[in-house]
Protein backbone atom coordinates (compact mmCIF):
# COMPACT_ATOMS: atom_id res chain seq x y z
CA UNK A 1 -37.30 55.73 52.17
CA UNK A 2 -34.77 52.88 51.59
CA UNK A 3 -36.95 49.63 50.89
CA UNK A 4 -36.77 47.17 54.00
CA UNK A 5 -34.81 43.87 53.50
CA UNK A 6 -37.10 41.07 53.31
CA UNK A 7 -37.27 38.57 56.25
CA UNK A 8 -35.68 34.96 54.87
CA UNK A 9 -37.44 31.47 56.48
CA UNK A 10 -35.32 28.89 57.64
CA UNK A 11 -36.22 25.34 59.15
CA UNK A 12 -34.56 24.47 62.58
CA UNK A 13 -34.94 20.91 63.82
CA UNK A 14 -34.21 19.74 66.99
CA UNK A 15 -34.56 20.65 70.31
CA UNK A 16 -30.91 20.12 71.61
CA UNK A 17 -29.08 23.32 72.85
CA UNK A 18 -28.03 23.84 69.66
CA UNK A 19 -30.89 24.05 68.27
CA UNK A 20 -32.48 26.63 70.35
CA UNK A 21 -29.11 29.11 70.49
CA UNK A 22 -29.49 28.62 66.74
CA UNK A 23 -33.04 29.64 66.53
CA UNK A 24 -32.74 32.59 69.01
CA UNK A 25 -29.68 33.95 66.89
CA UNK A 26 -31.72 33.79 63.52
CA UNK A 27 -34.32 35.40 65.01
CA UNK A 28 -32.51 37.79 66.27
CA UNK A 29 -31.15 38.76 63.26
CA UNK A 30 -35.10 39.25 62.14
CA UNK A 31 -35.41 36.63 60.26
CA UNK A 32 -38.75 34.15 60.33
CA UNK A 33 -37.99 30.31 61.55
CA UNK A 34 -40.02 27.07 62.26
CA UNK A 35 -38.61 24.89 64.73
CA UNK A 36 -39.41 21.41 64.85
CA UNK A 37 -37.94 18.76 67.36
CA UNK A 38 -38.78 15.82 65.77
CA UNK A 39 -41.16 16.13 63.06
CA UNK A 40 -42.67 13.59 61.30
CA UNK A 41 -42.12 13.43 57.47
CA UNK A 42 -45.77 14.89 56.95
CA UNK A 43 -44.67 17.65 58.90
CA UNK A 44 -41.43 18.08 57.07
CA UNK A 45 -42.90 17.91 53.59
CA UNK A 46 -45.51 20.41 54.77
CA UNK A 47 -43.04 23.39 55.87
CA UNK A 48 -40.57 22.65 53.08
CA UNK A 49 -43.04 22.97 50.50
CA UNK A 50 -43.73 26.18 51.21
CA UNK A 51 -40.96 29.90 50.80
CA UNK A 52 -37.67 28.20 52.88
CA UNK A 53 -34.51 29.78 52.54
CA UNK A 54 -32.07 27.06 53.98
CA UNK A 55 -32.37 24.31 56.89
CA UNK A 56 -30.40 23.45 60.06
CA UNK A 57 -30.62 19.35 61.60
CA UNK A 58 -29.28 19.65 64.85
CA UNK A 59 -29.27 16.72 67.10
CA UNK A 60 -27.47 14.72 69.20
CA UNK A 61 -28.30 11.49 67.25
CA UNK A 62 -26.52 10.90 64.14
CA UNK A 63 -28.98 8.14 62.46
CA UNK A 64 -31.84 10.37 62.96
CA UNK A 65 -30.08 13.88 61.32
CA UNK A 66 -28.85 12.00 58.80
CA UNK A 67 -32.58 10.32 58.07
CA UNK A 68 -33.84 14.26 58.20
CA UNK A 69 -30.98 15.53 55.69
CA UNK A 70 -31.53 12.84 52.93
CA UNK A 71 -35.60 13.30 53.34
CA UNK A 72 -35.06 17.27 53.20
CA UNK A 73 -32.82 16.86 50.45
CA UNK A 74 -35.74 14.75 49.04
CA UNK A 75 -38.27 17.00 49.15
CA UNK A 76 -36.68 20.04 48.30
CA UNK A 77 -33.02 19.02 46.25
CA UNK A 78 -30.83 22.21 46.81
CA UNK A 79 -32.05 23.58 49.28
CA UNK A 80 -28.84 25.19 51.68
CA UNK A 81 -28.70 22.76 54.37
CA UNK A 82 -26.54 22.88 57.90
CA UNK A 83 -26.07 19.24 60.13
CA UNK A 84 -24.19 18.22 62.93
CA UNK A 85 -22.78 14.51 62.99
CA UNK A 86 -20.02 13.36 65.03
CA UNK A 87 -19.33 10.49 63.13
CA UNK A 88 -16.56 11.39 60.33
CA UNK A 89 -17.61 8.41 58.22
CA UNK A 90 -21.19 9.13 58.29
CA UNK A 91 -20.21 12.73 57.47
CA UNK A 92 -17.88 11.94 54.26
CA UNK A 93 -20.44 9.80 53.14
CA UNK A 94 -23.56 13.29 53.48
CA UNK A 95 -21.63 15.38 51.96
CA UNK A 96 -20.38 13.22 48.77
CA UNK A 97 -24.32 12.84 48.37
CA UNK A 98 -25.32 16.29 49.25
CA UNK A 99 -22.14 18.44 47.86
CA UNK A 100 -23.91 21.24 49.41
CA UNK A 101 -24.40 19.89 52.48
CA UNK A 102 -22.15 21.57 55.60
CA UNK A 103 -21.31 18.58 57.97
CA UNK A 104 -20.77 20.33 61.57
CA UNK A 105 -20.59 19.00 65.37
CA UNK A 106 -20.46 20.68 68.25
CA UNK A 107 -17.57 19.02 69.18
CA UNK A 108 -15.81 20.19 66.14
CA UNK A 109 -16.48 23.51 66.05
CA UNK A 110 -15.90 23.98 70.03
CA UNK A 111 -12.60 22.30 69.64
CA UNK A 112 -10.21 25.15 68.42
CA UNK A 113 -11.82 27.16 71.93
CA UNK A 114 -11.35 24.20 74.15
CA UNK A 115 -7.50 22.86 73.45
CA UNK A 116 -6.67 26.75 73.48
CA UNK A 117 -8.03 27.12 77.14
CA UNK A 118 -6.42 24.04 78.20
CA UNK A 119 -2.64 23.91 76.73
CA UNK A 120 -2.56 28.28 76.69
CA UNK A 121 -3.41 30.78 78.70
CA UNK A 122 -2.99 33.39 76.20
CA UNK A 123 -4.80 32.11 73.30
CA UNK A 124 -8.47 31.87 71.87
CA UNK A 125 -8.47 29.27 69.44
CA UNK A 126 -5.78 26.45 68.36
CA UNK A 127 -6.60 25.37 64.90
CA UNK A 128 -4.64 22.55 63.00
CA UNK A 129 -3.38 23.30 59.67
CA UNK A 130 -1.22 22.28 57.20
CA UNK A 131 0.27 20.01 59.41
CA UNK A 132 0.50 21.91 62.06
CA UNK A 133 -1.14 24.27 64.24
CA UNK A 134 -2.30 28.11 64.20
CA UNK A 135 -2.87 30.04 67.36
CA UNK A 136 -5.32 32.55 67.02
CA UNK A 137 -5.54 35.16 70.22
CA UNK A 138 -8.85 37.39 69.23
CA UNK A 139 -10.20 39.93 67.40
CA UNK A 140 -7.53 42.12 65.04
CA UNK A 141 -5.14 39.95 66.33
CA UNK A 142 -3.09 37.89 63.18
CA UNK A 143 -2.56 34.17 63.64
CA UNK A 144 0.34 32.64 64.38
CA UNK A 145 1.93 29.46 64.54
CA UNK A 146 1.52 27.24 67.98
CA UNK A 147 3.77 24.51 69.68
CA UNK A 148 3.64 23.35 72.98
CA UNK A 149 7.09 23.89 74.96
CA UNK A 150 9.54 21.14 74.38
CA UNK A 151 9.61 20.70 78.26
CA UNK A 152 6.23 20.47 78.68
CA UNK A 153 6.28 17.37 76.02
CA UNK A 154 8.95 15.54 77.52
CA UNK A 155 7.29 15.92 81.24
CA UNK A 156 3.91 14.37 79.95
CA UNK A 157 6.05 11.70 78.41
CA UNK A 158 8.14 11.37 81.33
CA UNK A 159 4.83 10.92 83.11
CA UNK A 160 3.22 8.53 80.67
CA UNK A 161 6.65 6.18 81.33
CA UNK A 162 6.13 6.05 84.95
CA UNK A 163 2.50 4.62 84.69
CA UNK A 164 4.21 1.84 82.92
CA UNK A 165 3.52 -1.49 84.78
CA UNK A 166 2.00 0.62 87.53
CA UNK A 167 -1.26 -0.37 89.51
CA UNK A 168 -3.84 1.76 89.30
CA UNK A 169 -6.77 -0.49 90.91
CA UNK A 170 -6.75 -3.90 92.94
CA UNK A 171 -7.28 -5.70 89.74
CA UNK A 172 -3.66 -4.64 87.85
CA UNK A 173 -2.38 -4.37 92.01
CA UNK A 174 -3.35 -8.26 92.07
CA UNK A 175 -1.81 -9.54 88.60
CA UNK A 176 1.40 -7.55 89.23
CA UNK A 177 2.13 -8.44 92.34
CA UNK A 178 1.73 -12.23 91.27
CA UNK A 179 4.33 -11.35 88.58
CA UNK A 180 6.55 -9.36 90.74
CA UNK A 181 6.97 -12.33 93.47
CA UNK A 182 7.18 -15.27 90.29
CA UNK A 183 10.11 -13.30 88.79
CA UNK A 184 11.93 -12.15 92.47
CA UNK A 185 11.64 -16.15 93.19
CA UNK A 186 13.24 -16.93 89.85
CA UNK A 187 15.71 -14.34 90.24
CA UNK A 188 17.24 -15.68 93.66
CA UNK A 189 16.57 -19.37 92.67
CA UNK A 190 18.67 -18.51 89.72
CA UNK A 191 21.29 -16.91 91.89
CA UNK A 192 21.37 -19.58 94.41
CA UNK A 193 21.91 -22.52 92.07
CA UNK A 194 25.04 -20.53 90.51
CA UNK A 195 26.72 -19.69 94.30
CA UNK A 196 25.14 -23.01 96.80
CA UNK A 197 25.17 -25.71 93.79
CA UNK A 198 28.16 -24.17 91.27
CA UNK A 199 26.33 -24.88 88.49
CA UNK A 200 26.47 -23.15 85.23
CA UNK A 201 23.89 -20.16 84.40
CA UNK A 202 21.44 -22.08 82.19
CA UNK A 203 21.77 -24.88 84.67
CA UNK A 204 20.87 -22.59 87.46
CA UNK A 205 18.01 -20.71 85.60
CA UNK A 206 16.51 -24.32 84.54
CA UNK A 207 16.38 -25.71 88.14
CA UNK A 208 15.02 -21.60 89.10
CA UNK A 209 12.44 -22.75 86.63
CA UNK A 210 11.36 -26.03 87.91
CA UNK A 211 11.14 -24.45 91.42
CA UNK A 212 8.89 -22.04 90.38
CA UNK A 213 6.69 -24.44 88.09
CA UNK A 214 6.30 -26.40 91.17
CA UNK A 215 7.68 -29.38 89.44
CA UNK A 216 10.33 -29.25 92.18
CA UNK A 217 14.38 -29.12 92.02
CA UNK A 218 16.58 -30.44 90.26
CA UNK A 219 18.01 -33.53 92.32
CA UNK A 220 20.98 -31.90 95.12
CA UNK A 221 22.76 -33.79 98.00
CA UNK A 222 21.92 -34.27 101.01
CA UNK A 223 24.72 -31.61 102.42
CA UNK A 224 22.95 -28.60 100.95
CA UNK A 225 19.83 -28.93 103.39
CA UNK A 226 19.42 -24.98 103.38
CA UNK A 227 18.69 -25.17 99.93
CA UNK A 228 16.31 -27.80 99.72
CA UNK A 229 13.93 -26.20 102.45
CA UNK A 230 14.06 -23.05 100.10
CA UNK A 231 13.16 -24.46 97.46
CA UNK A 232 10.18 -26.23 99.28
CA UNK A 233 8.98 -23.10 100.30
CA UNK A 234 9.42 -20.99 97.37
CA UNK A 235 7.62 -23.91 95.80
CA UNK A 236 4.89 -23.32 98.48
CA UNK A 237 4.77 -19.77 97.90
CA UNK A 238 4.42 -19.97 94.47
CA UNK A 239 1.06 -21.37 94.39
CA UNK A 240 -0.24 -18.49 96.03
CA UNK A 241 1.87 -16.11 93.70
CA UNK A 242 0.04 -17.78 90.62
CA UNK A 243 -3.09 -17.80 91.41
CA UNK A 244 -2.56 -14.06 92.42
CA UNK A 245 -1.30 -13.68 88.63
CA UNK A 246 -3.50 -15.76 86.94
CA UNK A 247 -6.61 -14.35 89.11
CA UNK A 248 -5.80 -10.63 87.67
CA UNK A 249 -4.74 -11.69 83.94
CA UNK A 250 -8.36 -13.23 83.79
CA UNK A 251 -9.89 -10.70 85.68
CA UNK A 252 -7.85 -7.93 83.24
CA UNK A 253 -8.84 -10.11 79.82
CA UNK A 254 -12.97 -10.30 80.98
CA UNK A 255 -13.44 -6.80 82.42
CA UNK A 256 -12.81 -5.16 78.95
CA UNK A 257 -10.02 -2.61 80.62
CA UNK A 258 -10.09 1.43 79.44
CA UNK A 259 -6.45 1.45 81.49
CA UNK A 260 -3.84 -0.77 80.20
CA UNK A 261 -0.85 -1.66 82.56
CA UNK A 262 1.67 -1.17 79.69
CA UNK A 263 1.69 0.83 76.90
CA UNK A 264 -0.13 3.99 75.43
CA UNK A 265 -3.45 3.57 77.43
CA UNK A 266 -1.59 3.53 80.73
CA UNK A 267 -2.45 6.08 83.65
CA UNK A 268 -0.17 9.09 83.35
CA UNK A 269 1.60 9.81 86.30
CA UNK A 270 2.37 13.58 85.64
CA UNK A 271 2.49 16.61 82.78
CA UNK A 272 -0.64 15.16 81.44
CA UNK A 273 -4.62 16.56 80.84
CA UNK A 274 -7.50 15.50 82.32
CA UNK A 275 -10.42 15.46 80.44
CA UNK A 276 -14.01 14.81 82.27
CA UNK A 277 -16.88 13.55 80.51
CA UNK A 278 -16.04 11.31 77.67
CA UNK A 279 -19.22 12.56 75.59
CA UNK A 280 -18.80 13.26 71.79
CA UNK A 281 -16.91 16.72 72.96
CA UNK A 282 -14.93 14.92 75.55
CA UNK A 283 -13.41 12.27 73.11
CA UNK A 284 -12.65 14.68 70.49
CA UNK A 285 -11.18 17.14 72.81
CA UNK A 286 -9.07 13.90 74.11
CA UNK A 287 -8.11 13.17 70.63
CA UNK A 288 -6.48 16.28 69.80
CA UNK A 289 -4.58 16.86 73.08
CA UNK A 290 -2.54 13.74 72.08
CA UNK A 291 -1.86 14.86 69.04
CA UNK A 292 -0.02 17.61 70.29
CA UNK A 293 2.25 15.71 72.47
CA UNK A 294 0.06 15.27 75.44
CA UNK A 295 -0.68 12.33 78.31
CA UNK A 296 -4.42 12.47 78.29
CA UNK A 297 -6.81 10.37 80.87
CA UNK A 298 -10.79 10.76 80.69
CA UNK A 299 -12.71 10.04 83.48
CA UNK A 300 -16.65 9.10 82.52
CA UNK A 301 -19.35 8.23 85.03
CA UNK A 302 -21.16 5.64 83.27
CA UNK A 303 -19.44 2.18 82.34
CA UNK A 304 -22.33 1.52 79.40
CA UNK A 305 -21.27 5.56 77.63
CA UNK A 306 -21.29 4.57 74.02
CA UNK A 307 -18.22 6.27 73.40
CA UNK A 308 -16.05 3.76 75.58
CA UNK A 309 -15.28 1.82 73.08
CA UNK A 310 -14.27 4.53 70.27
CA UNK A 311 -11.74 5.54 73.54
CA UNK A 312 -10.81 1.91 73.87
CA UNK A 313 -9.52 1.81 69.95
CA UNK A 314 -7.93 4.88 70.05
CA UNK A 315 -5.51 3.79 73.21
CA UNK A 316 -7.18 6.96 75.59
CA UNK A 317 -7.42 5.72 79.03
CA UNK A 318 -10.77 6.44 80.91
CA UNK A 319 -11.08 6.38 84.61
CA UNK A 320 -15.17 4.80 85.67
CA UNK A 321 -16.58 7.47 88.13
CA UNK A 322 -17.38 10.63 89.58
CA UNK A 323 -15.22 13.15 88.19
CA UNK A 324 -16.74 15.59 90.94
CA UNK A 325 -15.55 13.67 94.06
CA UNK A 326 -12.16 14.08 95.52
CA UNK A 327 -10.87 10.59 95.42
CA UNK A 328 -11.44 9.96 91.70
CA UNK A 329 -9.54 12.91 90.60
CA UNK A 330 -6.57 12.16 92.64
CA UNK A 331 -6.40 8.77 91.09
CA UNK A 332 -6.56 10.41 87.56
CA UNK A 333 -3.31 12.26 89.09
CA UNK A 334 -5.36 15.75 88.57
CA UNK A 335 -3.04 17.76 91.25
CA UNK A 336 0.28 16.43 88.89
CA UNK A 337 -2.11 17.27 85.38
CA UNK A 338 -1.61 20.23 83.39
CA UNK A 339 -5.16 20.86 82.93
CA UNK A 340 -8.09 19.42 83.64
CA UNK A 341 -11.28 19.94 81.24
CA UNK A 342 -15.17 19.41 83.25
CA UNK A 343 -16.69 18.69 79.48
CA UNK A 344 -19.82 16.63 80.53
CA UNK A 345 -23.00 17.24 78.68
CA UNK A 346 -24.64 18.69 82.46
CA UNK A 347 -23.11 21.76 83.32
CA UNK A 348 -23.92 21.64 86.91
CA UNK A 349 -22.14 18.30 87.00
CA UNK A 350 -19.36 20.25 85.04
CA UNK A 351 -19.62 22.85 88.04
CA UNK A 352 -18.69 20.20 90.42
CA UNK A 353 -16.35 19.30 88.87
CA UNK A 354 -14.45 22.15 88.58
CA UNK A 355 -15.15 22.87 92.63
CA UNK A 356 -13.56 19.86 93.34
CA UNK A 357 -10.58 20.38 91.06
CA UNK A 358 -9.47 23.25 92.87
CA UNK A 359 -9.60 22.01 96.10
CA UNK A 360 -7.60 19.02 94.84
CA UNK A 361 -5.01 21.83 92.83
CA UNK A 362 -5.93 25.29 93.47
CA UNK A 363 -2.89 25.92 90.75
CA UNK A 364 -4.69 23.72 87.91
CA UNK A 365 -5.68 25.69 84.64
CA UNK A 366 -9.72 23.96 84.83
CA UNK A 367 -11.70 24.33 81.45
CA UNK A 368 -15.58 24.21 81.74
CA UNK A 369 -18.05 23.49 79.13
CA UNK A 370 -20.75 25.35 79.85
CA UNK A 371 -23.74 27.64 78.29
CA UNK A 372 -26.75 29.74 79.57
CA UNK A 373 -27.47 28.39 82.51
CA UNK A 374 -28.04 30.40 85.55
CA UNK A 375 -25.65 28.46 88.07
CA UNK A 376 -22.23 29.53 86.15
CA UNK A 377 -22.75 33.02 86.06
CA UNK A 378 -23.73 32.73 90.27
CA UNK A 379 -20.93 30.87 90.55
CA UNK A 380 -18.69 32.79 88.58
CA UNK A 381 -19.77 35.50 90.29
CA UNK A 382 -18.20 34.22 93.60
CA UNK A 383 -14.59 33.00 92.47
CA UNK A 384 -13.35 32.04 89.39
CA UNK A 385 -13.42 28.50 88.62
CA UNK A 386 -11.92 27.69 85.41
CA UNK A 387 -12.78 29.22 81.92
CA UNK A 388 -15.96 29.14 80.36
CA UNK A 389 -16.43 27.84 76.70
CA UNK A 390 -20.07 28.08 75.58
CA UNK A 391 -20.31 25.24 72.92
CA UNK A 392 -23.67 25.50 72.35
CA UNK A 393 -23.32 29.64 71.68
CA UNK A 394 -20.38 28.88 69.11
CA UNK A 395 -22.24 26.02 67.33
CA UNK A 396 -25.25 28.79 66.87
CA UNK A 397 -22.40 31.65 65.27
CA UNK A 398 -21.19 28.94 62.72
CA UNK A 399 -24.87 27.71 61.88
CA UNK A 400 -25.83 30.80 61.64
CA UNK A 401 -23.14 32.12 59.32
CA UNK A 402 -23.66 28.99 57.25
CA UNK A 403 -26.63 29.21 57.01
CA UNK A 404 -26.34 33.29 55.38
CA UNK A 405 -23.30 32.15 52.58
CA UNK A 406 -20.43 32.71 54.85
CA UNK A 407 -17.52 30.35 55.71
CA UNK A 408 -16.68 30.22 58.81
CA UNK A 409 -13.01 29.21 59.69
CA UNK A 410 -12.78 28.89 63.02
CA UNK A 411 -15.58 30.00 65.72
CA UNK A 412 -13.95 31.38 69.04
CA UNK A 413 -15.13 31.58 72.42
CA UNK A 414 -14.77 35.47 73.22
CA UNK A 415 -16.19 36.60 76.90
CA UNK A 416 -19.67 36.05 76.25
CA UNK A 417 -19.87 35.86 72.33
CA UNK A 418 -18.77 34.06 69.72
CA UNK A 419 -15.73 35.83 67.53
CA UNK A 420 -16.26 34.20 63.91
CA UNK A 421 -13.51 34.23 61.26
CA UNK A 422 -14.23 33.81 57.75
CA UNK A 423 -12.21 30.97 55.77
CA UNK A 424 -11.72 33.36 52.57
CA UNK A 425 -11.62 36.66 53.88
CA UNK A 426 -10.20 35.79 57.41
CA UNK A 427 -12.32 38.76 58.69
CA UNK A 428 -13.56 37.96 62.27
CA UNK A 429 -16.95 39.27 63.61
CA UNK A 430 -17.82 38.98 67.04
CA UNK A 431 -21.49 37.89 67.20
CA UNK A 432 -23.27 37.49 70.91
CA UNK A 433 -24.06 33.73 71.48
CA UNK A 434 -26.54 34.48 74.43
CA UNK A 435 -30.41 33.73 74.28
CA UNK A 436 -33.07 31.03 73.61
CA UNK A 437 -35.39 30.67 71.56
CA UNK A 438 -39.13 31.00 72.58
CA UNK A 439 -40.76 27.66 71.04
């Protein structure tokens, strides 16, 4: 008889959803694994020091994995080790200290599946390389290269123009208002002085001033009464104008805005995504939209999400509130988006979501991220509400695959598995990313 394979050990900490797809799919493969969720370093140094094959850090808090993969490293130097970080600093820095470190996140590796669902409806995976990017539409199936249609660039751009200097709350409603009646007073002051009082244009627009200013007019005669009692009441009516403008550039410069009135991190208006749950996935996924050519708005729940900021910096605009009710998504302009992508971190919130987006546009491609969890396959089961990419089954396929020598490539959301493709061989292998693990 042939002789049996021997079982390999590996050390799985955490106890995100990654962590337990990852477990499930080693042990289905028959292999032996301890999983730990947050083990103290007596409890590291214990299983380590025994027969471990390799060692996967998956959690959601990048201090902590990295405070795991330096002790590991540590105790046992060499040892094959997976981790997922979202932070690419933090991640550069890992791997220059442990070469043989492999520096993962879920958001990475669910990436290629997520702008593939949302810009195509033909492809499984959008991968950038060498400056551009590579399509990949499943199993047998060669690559090819992607771009977004020409139109469909110039519409989001078209849209992102009209949300120039466009109010999208009572705040920006307020300031530009103020601004619009200031510069309509100046305007017709202007115009008067040049056709009532002759004067010459930079006389005109300096007396235009002074009536606005509320410093008062220039000095007239006596035989131009009609113009004197407008310029007392425009003077009148420009308090009120600036304190209407002043009132919403404070109230613009304290707030700490995620939507600017002008420039890149204005509201699109049209041609643009939607992206719901501005998460480690959500931001990424945000990220990359723009760089193919895409208007992108988030919408997050929370006003304290830690990511706000990192959005913030990188000029996305983010909606505050409840992706899943009606109102919120029409501001975000979902029934004029090209897609909208229900990314949160709870799927049933991600459910709602989607619900709600096709009642707003029962034509909008919707993108869920979801996993296991009973309530999309019942509601799958009853209409179709957007497609399903399991991030926590494709993180599993590439930890697992790193974890037995392979490369992965890219990691593709196929029905219900994961369809891996090897970086040297570019072989694909479609690997089921359903289970948990039993610890």
């Amino acid at each position: 008889m042939p002789e049996q394979a021997t079982a390999r050990r590996w050390v799985v900490i955490g106890a995100t959803p990654e962590s337990r797809r990852s477990c499930a799919a080693l042990v289905a493969g028959g292999d032996d694994v301890v999983h730990l969720a947050t083990p103290t370093d007596a409890d590291l140094a214990g299983v380590l020091t025994g027969g471990v094959d390799g060692i996967a850090v998956l959690l959601h808090d990048d201090t902590q994995a990295l405070r795991y993969c330096l002790a590991a490293e540590h105790l046992r130097p060499g040892l094959p080790m997976v981790v997922a970080l979202f932070d690419k600093t933090a991640a550069a820095q890992l791997v220059s200290v442990i070469p043989h470190c492999r520096v993962t996140s879920p958001a990475e590796v669910a990436l290629p599946s997520l702008v593939a669902a949302a810009l195509s409806d033909s492809l499984t995976g959008v991968v950038a390389e060498d400056g551009g990017w590579t399509g990949y539409t499943g199993a047998g199936a060669a690559p090819s290269e992607f771009a977004l249609p020409r139109g469909t660039r110039w519409r989001s751009r078209l849209g992102v123009l009209q949300g120039q200097l466009r109010p999208h709350d009572s705040g920006s409603l307020i300031l530009l208002t103020g601004l619009a009646g200031i510069l309509a007073l100046l305007a017709v002051d202007t115009v008067a002085g040049l056709l009532v009082l002759h004067e010459s244009p930079i006389g005109a627009f300096h007396a235009a001033v002074r009536t606005v200013a509320t410093v008062g007019p220039v000095p007239v005669e006596e035989d131009h009464p009609g113009y004197l009692l407008f310029a007392a009441l425009a003077m009148l009516v420009t308090i009120g104008l600036t304190a209407m403008f002043t009132a919403g550039i404070v109230e613009h410069l304290l707030s700490g805005r995620l939507i600017a009135i002008w420039g890149r991190r204005v509201l699109p208006r049209r041609g643009h995504v939607v992206v719901v749950g501005m998460g480690q996935v959500g931001l990424r996924l945000a990220e990359e939209i723009r760089r193919h050519g895409l208007g992108v708005v988030g919408i997050e729940r929370f006003a304290s999400a830690p990511h706000l900021r990192t959005a913030r910096s990188l000029d996305i605009p983010v909606l505050v509130g409840d992706g899943s009710r009606r109102k919120v998504l029409l501001r975000a302009r979902a029934d004029h988006a090209v897609a909208l992508c229900a990314v949160a971190s709870d799927e049933l919130d991600n459910v709602a979501v989607a619900v709600t987006a096709r009642a707003v546009a029962p034509d909008l491609r919707v993108v869920m991220r979801a996993g296991n969890h009973d309530a999309i396959a019942e509601t799958q089961s009853l209409f179709r509400i957007g497609t399903v990419v399991d991030t926590a089954g494709l993180t599993a396929a590439y930890v697992v695959r790193c974890l037995t020598d392979a490369r992965p490539r890219v990691v593709l959301s196929v029905g219900s598995g994961a369809l891996v493709v090897d970086r040297e061989s570019g072989l694909a292998d479609l690997m089921a990313s359903d289970g948990d693990c039993a610890h």
